[in-house]
C-alpha atoms as a PDB file:
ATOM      1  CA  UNK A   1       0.000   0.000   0.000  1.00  0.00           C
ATOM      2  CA  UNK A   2       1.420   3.269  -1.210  1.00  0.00           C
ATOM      3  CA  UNK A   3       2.426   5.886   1.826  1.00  0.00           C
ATOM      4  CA  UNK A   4      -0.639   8.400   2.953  1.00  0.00           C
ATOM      5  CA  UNK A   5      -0.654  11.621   4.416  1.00  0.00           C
ATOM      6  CA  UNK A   6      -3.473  13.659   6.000  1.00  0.00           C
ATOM      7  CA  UNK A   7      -4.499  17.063   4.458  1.00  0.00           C
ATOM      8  CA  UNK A   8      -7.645  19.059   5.620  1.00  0.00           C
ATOM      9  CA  UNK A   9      -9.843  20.197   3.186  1.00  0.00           C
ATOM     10  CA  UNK A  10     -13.455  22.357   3.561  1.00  0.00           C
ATOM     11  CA  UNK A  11     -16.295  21.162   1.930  1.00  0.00           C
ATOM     12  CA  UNK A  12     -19.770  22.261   1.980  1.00  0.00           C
ATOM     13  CA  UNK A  13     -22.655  21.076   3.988  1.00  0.00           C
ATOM     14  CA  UNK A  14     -24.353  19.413   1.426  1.00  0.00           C
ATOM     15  CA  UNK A  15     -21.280  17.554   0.333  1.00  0.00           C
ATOM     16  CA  UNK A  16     -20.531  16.254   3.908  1.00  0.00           C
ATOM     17  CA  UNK A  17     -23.946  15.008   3.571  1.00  0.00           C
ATOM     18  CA  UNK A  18     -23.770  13.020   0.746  1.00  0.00           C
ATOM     19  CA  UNK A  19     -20.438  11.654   1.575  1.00  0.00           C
ATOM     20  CA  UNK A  20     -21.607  10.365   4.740  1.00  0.00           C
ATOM     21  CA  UNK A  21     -24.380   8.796   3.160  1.00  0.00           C
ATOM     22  CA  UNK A  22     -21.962   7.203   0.736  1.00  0.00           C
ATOM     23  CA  UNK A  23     -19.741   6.055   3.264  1.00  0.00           C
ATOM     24  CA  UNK A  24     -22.987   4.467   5.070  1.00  0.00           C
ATOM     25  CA  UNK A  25     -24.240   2.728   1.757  1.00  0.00           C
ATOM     26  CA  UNK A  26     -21.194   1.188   1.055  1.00  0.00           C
ATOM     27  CA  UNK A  27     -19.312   0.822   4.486  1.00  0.00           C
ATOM     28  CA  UNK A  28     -16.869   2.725   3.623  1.00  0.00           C
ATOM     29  CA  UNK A  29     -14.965   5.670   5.751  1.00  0.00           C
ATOM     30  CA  UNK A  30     -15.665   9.354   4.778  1.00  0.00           C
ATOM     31  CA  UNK A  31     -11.665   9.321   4.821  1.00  0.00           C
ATOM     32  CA  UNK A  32     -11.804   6.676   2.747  1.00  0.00           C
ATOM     33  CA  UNK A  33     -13.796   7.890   0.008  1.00  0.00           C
ATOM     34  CA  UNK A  34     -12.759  11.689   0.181  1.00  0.00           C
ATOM     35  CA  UNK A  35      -9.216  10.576  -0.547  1.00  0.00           C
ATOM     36  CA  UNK A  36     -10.640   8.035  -3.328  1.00  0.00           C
ATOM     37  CA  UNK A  37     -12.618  11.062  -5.022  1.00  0.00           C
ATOM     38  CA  UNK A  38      -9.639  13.771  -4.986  1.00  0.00           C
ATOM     39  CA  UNK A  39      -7.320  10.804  -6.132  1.00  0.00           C
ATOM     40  CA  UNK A  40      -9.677  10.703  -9.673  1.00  0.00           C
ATOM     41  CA  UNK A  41      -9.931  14.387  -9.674  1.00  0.00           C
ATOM     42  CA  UNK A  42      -6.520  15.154  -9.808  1.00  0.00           C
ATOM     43  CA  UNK A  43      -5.561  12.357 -12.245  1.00  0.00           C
ATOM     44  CA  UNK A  44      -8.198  13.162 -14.318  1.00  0.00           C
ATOM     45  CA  UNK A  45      -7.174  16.792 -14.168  1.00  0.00           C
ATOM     46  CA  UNK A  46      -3.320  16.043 -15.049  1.00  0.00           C
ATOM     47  CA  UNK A  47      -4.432  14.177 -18.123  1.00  0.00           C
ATOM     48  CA  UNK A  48      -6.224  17.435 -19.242  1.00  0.00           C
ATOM     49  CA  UNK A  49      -3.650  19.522 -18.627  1.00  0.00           C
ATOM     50  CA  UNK A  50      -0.565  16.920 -20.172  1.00  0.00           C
ATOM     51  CA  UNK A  51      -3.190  16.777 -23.276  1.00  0.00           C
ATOM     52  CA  UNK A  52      -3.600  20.773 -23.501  1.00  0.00           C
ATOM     53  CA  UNK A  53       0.537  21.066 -23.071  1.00  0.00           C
ATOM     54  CA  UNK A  54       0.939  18.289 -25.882  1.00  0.00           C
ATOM     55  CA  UNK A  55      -1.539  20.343 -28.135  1.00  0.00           C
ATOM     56  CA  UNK A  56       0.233  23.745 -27.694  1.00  0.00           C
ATOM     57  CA  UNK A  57       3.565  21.933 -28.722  1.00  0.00           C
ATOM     58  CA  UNK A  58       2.210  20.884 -31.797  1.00  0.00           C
ATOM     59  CA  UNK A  59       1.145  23.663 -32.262  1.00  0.00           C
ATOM     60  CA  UNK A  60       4.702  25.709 -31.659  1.00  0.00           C
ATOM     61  CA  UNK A  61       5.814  22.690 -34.054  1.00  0.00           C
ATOM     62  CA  UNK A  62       3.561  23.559 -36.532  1.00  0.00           C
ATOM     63  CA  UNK A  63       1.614  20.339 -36.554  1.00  0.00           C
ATOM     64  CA  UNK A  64      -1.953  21.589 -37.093  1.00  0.00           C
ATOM     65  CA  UNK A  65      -4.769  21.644 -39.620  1.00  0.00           C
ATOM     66  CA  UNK A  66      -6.232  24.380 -40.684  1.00  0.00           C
ATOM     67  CA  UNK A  67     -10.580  24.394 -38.863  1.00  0.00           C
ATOM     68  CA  UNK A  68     -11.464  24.972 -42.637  1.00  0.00           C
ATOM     69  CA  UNK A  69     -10.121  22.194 -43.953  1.00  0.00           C
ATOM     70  CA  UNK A  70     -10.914  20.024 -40.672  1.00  0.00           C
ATOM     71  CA  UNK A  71     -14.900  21.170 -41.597  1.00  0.00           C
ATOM     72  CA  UNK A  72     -14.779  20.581 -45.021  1.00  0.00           C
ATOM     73  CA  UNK A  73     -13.812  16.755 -44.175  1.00  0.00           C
ATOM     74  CA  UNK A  74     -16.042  16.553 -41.636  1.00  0.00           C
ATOM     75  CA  UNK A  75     -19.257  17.755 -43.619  1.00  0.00           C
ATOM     76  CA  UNK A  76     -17.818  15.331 -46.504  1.00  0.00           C
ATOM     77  CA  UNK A  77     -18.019  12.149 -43.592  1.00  0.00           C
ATOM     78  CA  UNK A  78     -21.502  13.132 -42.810  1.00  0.00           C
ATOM     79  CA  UNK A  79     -23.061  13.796 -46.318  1.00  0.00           C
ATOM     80  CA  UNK A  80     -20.712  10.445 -47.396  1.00  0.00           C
ATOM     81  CA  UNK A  81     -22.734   8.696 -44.080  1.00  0.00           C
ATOM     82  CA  UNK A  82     -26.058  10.411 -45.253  1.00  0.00           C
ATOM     83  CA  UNK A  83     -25.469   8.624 -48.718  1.00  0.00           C
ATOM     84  CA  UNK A  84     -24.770   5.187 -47.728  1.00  0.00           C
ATOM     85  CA  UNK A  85     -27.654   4.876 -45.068  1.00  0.00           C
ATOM     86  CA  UNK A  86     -30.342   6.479 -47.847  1.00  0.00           C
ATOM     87  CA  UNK A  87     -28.529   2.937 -50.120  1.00  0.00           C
ATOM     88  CA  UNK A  88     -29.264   1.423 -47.855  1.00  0.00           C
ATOM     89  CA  UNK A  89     -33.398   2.223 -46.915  1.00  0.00           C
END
């Protein structure tokens, strides 16, 4: 089991609440879960932010498409889509 440390944090009232219920339902400790739930915030977060700093490199590297182009193809997928499924009926 990876090493834990404590850290306070403030929620609202109406959070509390619904944690506690939580921790009821599923017999779990509001310590417990709390950690659980910032643990998948701030991975999820991370990925969001490692995803934004890989776009603004390609970006400074020049690896981008123009948004004209990228609509043009993506009108041509959906009338293309629109064609097949009318073949189709």
């Amino acid at each position: 089991m990876a090493a834990t440390e404590t850290m306070t944090i403030r929620v609202s009232a109406e959070t509390k609440r619904k944690l506690e219920r939580i921790a009821t339902d599923t017999r779990r400790s509001k310590s417990f879960l709390a950690g659980e739930a910032v643990s998948a915030y701030v991975d999820r977060e991370l990925e969001i932010i490692e995803g934004i700093k890989r776009g603004l490199g390609d970006v400074e590297a020049g690896r981008v498409v123009a948004h004209d182009q990228v609509t043009a193809e993506a009108r041509q997928i959906v009338a293309d889509a629109r064609l097949r499924k009318a073949g189709r009926g």
